[in-house]
N, C-alpha and C. Protein backbone atom coordinates (compact mmCIF):
# COMPACT_ATOMS: atom_id res chain seq x y z
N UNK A 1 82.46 242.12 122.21
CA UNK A 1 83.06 240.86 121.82
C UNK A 1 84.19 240.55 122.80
N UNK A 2 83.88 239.20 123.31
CA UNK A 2 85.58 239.22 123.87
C UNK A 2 86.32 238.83 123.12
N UNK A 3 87.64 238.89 123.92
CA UNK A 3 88.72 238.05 123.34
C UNK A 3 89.40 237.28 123.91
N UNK A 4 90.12 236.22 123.42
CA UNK A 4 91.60 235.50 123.53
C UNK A 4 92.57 235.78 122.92
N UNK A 5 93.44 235.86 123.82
CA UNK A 5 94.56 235.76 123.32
C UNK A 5 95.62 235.16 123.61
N UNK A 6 96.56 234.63 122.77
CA UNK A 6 98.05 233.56 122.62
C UNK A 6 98.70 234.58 122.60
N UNK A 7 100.08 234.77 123.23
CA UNK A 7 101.16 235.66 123.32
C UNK A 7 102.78 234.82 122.95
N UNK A 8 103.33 234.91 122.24
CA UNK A 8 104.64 234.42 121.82
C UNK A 8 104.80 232.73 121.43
N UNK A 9 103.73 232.13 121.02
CA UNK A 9 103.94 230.86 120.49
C UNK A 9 104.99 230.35 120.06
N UNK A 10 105.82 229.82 120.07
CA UNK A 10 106.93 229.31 119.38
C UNK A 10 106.53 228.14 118.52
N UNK A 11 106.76 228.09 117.69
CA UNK A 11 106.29 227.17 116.21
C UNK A 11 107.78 227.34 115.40
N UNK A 12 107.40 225.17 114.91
CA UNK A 12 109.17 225.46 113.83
C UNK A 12 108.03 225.25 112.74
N UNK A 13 108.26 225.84 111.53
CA UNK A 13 107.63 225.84 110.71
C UNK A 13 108.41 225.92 108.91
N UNK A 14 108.28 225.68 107.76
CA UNK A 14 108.80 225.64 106.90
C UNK A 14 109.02 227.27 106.02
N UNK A 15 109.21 228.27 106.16
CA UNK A 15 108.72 229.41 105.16
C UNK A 15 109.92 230.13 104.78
N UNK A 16 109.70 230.85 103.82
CA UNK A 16 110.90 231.54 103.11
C UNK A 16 110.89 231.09 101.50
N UNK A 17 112.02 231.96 101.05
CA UNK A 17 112.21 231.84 99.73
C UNK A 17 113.71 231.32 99.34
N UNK A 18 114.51 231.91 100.63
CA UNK A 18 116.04 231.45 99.96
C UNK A 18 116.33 230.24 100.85
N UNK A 19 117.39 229.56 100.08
CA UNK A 19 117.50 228.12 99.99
C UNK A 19 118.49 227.56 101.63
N UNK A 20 118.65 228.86 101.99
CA UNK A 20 118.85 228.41 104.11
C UNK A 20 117.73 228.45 104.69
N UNK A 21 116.75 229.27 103.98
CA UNK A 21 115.23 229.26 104.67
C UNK A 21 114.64 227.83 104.66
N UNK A 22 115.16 227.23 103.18
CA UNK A 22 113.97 225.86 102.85
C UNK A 22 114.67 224.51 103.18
N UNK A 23 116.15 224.88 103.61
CA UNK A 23 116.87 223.79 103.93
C UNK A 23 116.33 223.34 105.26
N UNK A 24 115.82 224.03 106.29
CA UNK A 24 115.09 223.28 107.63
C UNK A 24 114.34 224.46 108.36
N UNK A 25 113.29 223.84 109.13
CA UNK A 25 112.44 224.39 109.79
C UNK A 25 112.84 225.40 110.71
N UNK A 26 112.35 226.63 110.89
CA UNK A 26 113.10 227.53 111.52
C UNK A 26 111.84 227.59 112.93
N UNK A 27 112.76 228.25 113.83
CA UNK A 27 111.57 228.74 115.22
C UNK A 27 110.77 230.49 114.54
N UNK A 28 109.38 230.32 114.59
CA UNK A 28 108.73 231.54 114.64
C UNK A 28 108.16 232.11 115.51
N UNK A 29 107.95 233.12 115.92
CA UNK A 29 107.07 233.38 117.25
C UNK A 29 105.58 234.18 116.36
N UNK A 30 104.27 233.10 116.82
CA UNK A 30 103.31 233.69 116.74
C UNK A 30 102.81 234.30 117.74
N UNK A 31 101.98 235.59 117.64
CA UNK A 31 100.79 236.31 118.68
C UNK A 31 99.65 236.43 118.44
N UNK A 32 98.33 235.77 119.07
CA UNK A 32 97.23 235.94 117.98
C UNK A 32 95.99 236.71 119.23
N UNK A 33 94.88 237.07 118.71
CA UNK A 33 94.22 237.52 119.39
C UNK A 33 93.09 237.10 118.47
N UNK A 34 92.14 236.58 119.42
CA UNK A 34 90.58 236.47 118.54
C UNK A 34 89.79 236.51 119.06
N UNK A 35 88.55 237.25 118.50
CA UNK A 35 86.94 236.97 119.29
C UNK A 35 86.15 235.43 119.15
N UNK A 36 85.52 235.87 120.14
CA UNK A 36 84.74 234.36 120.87
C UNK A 36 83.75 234.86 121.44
N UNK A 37 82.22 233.83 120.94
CA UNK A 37 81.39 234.22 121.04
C UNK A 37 81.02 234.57 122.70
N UNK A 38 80.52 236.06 123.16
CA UNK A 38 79.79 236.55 124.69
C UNK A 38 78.91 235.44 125.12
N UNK A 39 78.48 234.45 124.50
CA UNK A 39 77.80 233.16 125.66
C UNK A 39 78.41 231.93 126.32
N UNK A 40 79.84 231.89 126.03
CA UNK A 40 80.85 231.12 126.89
C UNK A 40 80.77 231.87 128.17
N UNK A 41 80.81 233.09 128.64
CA UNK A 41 81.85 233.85 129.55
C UNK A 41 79.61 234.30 130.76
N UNK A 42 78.86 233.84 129.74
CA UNK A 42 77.51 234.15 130.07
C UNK A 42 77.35 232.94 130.68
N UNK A 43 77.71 231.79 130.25
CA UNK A 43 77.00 230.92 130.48
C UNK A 43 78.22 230.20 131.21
N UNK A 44 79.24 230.65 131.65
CA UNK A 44 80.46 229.85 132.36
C UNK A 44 80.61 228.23 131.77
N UNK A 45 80.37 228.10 130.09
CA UNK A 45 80.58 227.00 129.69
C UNK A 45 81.73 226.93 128.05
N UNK A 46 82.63 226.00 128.83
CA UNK A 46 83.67 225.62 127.94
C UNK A 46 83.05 225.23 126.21
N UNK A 47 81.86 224.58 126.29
CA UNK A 47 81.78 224.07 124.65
C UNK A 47 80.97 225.16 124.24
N UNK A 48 80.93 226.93 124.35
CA UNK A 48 80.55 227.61 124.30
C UNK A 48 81.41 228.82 123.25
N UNK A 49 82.39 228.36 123.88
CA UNK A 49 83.99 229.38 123.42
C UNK A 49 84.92 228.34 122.23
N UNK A 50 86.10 228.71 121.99
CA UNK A 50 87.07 228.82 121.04
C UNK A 50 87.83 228.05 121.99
N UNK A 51 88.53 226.85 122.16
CA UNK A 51 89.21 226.36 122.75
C UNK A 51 90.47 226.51 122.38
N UNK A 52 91.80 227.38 123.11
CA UNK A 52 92.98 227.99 122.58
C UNK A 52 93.51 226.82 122.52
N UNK A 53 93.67 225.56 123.83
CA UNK A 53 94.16 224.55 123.10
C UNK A 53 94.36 224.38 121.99
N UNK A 54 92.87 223.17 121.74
CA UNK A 54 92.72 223.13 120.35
C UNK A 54 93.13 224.08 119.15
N UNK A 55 93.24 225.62 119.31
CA UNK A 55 93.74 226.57 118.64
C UNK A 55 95.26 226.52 118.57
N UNK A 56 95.81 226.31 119.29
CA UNK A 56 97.28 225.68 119.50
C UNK A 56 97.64 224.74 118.62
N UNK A 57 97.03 223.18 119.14
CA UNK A 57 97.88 222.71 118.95
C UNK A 57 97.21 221.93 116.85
N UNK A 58 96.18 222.53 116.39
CA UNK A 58 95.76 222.76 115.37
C UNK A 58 96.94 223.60 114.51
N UNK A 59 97.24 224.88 114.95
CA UNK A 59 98.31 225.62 114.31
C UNK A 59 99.52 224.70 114.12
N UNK A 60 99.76 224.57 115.51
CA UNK A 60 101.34 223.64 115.16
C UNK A 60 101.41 222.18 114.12
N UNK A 61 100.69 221.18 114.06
CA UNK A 61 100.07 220.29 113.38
C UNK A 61 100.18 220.70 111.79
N UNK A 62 99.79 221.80 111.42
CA UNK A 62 99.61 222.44 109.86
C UNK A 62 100.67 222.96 109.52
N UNK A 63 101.28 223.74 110.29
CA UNK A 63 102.59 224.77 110.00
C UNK A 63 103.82 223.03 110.14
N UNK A 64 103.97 222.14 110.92
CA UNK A 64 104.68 221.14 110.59
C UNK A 64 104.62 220.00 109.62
N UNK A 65 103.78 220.53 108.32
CA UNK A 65 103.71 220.05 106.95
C UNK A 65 103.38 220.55 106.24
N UNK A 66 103.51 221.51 106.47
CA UNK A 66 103.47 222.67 105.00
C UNK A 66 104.54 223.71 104.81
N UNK A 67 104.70 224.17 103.36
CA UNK A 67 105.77 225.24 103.25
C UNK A 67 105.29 226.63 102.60
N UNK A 68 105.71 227.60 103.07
CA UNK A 68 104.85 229.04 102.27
C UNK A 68 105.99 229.52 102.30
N UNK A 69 106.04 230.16 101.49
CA UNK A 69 107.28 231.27 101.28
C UNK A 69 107.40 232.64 101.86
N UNK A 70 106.12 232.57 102.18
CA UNK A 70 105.26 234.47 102.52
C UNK A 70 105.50 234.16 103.86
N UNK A 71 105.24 234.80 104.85
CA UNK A 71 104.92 234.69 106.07
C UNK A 71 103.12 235.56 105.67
N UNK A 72 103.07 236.71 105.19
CA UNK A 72 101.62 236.77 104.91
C UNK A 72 100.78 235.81 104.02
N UNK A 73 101.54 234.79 103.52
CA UNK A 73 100.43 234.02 103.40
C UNK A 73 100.27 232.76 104.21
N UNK A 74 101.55 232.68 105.38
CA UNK A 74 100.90 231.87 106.60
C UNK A 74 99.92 232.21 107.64
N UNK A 75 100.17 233.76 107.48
CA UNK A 75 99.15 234.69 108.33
C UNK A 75 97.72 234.14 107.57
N UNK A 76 98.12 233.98 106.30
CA UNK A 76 96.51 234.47 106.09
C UNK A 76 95.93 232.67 106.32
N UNK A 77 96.86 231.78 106.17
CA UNK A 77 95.88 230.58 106.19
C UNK A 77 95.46 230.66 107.36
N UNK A 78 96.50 230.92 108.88
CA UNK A 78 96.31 230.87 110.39
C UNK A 78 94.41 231.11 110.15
N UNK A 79 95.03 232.45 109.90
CA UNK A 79 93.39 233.05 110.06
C UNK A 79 92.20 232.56 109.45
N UNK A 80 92.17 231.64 108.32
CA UNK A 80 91.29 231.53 107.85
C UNK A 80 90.68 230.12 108.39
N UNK A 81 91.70 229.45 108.96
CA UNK A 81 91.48 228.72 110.29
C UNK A 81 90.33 228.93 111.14
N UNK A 82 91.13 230.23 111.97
CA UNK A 82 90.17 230.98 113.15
C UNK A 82 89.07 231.36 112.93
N UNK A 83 89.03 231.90 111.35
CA UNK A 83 87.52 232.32 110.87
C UNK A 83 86.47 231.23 110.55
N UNK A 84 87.00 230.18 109.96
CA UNK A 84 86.09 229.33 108.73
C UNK A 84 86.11 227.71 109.91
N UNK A 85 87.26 227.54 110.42
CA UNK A 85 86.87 226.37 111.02
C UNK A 85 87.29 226.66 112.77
N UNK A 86 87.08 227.75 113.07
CA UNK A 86 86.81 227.74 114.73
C UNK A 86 85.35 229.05 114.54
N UNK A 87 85.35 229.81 113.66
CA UNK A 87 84.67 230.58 114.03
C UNK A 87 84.39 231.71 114.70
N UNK A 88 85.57 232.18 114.40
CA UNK A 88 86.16 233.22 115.64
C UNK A 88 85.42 234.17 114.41
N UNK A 89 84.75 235.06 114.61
CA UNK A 89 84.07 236.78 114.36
C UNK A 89 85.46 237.84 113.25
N UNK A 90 86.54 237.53 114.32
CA UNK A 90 87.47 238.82 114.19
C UNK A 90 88.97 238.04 114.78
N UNK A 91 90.10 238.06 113.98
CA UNK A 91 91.29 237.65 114.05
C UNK A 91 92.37 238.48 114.21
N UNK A 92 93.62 238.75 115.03
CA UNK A 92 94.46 239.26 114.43
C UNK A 92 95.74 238.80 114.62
N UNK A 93 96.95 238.63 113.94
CA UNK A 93 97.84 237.51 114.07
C UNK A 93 99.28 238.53 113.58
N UNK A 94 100.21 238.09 114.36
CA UNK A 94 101.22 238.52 114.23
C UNK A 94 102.37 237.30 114.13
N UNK A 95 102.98 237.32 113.32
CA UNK A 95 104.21 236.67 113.17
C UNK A 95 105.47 236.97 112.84
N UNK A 96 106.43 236.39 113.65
CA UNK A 96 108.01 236.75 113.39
C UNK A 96 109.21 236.02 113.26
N UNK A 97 109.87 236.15 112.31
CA UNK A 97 111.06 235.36 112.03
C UNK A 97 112.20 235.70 113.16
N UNK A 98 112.98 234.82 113.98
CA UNK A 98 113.84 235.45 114.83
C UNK A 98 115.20 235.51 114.55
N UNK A 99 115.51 236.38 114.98
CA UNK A 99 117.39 236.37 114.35
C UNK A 99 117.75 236.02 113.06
N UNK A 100 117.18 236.02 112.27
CA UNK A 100 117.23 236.05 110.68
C UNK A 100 118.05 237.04 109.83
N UNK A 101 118.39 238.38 110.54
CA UNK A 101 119.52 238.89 110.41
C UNK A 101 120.17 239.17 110.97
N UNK A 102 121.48 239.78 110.79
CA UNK A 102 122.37 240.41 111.88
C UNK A 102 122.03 241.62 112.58
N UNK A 103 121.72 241.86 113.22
CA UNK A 103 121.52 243.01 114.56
C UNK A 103 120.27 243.42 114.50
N UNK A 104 118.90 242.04 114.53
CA UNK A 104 117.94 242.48 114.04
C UNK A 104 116.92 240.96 114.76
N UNK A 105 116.58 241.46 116.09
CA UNK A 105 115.60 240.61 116.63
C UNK A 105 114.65 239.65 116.26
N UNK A 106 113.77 240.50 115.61
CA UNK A 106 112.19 239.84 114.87
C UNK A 106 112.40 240.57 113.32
N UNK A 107 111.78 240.05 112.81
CA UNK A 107 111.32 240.33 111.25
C UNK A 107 110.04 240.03 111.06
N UNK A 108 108.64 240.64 111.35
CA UNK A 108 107.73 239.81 110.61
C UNK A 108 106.26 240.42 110.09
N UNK A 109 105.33 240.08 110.24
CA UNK A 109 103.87 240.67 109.73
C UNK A 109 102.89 240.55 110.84
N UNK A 110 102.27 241.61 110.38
CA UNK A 110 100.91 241.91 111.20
C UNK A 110 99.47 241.68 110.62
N UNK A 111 98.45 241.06 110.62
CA UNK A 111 97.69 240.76 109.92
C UNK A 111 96.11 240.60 110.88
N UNK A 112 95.65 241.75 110.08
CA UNK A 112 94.03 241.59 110.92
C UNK A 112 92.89 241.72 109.96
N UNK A 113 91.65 240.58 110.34
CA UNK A 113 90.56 240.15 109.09
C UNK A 113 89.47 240.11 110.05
N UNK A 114 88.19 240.19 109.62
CA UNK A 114 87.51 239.90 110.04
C UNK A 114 86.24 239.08 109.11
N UNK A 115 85.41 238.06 109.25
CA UNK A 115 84.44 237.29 108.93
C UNK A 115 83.54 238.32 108.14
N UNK A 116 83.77 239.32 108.50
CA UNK A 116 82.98 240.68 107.35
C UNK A 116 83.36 241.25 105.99
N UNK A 117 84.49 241.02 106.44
CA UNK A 117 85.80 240.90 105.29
C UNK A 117 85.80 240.25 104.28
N UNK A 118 85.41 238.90 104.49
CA UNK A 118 85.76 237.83 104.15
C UNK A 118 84.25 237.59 102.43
């Protein structure tokens, strides 16, 4: 299977539970990695594969009108995205809250599914 992959997305997005979280959109950094079907990369054709664009700018679009409280349950919609309406095989998605505490970089979840899973 191959893959794609997005490395450090920046997305403002709505999530959390306490009331500085829900007062405004914070920056998250997503990382995602997904399979795409071996006859794009066979057949050197674009309407073959997973277009990360479109995988892009789909994510950002959803996460800027909606609110979750979880970050695993933004993980899990991301993915069910990649699975159910791109079609990706196998997902795995990482997300992180930044500077959210004091002396403490990232905060966030790791999340991997696959269409077998499902």
């Amino acid at each position: 299977m191959d893959l794609i992959f997005i490395d450090e997305m920046r997305v403002e997005a709505q999530v959390g539970v306490f009331e500085r979280e829900r007062a405004a959109p914070q920056t998250l950094e997503i990382s995602l990695s997904f399979g795409v079907p071996d006859a794009a990369a066979q057949n050197d054709d674009i309407t073959r594969t997973i277009r990360y664009d479109e995988v892009i700018n789909r994510i950002r679009a959803e996460l800027a009108v909606r609110h979750f409280n979880l970050l695993e349950t933004l993980g899990e919609f991301v993915i069910a995205l990649l699975l159910d309406e791109f079609g990706s095989p196998w997902v795995r998605i990482s997300i992180a809250k930044l500077g959210i505490m004091k002396g403490v970089r990232r905060v966030g979840v790791q999340i991997e599914r696959s269409r077998a899973q499902r």
